[in-house]
Protein backbone atom coordinates (compact mmCIF):
# COMPACT_ATOMS: atom_id res chain seq x y z
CA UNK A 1 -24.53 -3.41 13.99
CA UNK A 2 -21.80 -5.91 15.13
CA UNK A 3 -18.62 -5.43 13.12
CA UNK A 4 -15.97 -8.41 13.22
CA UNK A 5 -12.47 -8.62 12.48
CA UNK A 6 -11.55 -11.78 10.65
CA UNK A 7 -7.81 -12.71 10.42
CA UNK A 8 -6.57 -14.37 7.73
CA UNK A 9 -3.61 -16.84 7.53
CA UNK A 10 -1.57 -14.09 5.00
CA UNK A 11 -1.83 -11.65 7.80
CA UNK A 12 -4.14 -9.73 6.67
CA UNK A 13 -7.24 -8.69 7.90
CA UNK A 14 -10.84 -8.51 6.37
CA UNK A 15 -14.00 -6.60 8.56
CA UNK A 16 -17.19 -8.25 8.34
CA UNK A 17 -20.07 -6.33 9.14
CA UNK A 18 -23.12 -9.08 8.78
CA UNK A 19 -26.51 -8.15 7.80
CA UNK A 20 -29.85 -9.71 9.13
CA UNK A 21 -29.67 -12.26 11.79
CA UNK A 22 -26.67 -14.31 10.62
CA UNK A 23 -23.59 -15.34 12.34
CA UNK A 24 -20.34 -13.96 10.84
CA UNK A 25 -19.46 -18.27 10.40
CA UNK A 26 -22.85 -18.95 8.29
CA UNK A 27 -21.50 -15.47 6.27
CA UNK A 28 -17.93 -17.04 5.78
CA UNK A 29 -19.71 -19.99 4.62
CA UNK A 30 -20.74 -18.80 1.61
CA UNK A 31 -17.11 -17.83 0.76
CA UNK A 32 -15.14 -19.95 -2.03
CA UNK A 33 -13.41 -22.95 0.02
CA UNK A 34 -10.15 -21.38 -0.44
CA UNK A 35 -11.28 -18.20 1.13
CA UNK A 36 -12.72 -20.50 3.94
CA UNK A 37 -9.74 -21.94 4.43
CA UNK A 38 -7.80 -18.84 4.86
CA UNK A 39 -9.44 -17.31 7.90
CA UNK A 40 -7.66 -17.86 10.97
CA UNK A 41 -10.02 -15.95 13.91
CA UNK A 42 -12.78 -14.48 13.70
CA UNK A 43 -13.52 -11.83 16.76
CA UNK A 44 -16.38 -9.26 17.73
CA UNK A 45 -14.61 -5.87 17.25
CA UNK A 46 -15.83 -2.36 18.02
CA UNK A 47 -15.84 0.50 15.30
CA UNK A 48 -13.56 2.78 17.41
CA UNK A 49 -11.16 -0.10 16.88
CA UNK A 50 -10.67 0.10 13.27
CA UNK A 51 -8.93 2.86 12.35
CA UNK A 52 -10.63 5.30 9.92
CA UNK A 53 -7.53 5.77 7.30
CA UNK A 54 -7.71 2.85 4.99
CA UNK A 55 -4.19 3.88 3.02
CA UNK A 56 -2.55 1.22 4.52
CA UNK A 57 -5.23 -1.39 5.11
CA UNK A 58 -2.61 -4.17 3.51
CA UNK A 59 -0.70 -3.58 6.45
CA UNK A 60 -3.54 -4.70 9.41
CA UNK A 61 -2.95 -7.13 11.43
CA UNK A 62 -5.85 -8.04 14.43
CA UNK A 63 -4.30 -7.88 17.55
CA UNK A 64 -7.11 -9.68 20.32
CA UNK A 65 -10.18 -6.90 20.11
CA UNK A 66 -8.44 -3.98 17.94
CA UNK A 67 -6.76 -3.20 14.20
CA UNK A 68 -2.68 -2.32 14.53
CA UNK A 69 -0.94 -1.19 11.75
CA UNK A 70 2.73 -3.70 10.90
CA UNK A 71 4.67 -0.50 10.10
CA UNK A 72 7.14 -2.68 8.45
CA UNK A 73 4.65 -4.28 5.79
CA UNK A 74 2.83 -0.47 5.58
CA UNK A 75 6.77 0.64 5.04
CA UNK A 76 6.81 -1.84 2.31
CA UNK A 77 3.42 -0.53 0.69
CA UNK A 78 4.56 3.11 0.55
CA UNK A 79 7.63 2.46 -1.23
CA UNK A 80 5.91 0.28 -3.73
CA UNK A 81 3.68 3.32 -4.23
CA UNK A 82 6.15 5.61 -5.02
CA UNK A 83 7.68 3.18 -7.00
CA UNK A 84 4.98 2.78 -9.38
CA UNK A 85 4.27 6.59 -9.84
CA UNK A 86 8.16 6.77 -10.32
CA UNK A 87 7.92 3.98 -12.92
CA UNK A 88 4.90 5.60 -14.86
CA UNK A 89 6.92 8.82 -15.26
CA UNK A 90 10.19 6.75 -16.06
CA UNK A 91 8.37 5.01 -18.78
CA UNK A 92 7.60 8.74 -20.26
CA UNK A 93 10.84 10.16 -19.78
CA UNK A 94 11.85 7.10 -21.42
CA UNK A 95 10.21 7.28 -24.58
CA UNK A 96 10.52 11.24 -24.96
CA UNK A 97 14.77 10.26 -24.45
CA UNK A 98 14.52 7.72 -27.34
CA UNK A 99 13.54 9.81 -29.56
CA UNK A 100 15.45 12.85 -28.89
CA UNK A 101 18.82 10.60 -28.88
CA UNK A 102 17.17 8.83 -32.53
CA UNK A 103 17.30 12.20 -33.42
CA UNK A 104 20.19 13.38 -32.84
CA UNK A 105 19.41 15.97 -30.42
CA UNK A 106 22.33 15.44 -27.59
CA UNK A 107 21.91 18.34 -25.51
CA UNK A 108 18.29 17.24 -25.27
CA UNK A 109 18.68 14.09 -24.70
CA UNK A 110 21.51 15.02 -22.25
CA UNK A 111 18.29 17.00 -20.40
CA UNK A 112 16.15 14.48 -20.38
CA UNK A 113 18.93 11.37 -19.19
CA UNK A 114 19.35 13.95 -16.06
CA UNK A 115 15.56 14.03 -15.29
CA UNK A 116 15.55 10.01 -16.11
CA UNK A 117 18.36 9.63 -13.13
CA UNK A 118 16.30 12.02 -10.74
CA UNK A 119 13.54 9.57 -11.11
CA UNK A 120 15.58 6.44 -10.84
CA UNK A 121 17.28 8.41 -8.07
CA UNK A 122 13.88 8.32 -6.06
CA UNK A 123 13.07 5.38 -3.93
CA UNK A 124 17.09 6.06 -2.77
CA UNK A 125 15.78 9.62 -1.52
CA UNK A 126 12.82 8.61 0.28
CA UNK A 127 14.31 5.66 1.89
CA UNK A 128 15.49 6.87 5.48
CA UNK A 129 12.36 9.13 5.72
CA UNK A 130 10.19 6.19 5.47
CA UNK A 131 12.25 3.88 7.72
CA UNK A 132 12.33 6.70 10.14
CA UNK A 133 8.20 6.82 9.91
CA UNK A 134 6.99 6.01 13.27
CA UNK A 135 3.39 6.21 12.52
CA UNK A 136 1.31 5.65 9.56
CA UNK A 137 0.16 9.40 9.63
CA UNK A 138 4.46 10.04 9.48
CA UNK A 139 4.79 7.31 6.67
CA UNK A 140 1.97 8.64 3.77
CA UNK A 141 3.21 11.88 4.09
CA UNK A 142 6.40 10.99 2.63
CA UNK A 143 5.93 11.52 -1.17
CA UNK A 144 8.79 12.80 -2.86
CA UNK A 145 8.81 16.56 -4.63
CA UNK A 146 9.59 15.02 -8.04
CA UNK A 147 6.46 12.90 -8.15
CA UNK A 148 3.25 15.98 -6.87
């Protein structure tokens, strides 16, 4: 089946595959008019084109008959990542320091503070690995210890 790579005007990119005898145009059709709107190109695209790793899929941008990946944006992505995984733990850390420190417990709480600035610490620590990613197979590698 004919695949198609539609580019849309945030950058991104969306692949249609379209089922039955219908033009990928009568498919985008039946979008909402703001998703009409947004589609830039539409081009014929073959599936060795489009890579097989979806982790950074944000960060595709059509480029004439294939799929690149905009390190920058996919930079942008894995930081956010570890971000949020750092947050989640942050948020625990957090709650576990509040009440040690209600408590009274200082040496605990002295424990836990150290572990809260490791995780704060984080996107710091990963930072010239992932602008130093070449590839996206280099960039989701980088995952800091702290967060497996």
């Amino acid at each position: 089946m004919a695949k198609f790579a539609i580019e849309l005007a945030d950058g991104g990119v969306s692949i249609m595959e379209p089922v039955g005898d219908v033009t990928p145009e009568e498919c985008v059709a039946k979008w909402l008019p703001e998703d009409q709107d947004a589609v830039v190109s539409i081009v014929l695209i073959d599936d060795a084109a489009i890579p097989t790793d979806r982790t950074f899929r944000a960060a595709w941008n059509a480029n004439g008959k294939s799929i690149e990946t905009d390190m920058a944006k996919a930079k942008d992505i894995q930081q956010a990542r570890i971000r949020r995984e750092r947050d989640k733990l942050l948020k625990a850390e957090d709650a576990v320091w509040t009440i040690a420190f209600s408590r009274g417990l200082t040496a605990e709480a002295a424990t836990i503070e150290a572990r809260r600035q490791i995780l704060r610490d984080i996107p710091q620590t990963v930072d010239a690995d992932i602008k130093q990613a070449k590839t996206p197979d280099e960039l989701k590698v980088i995952w800091p210890k702290e967060l497996a």
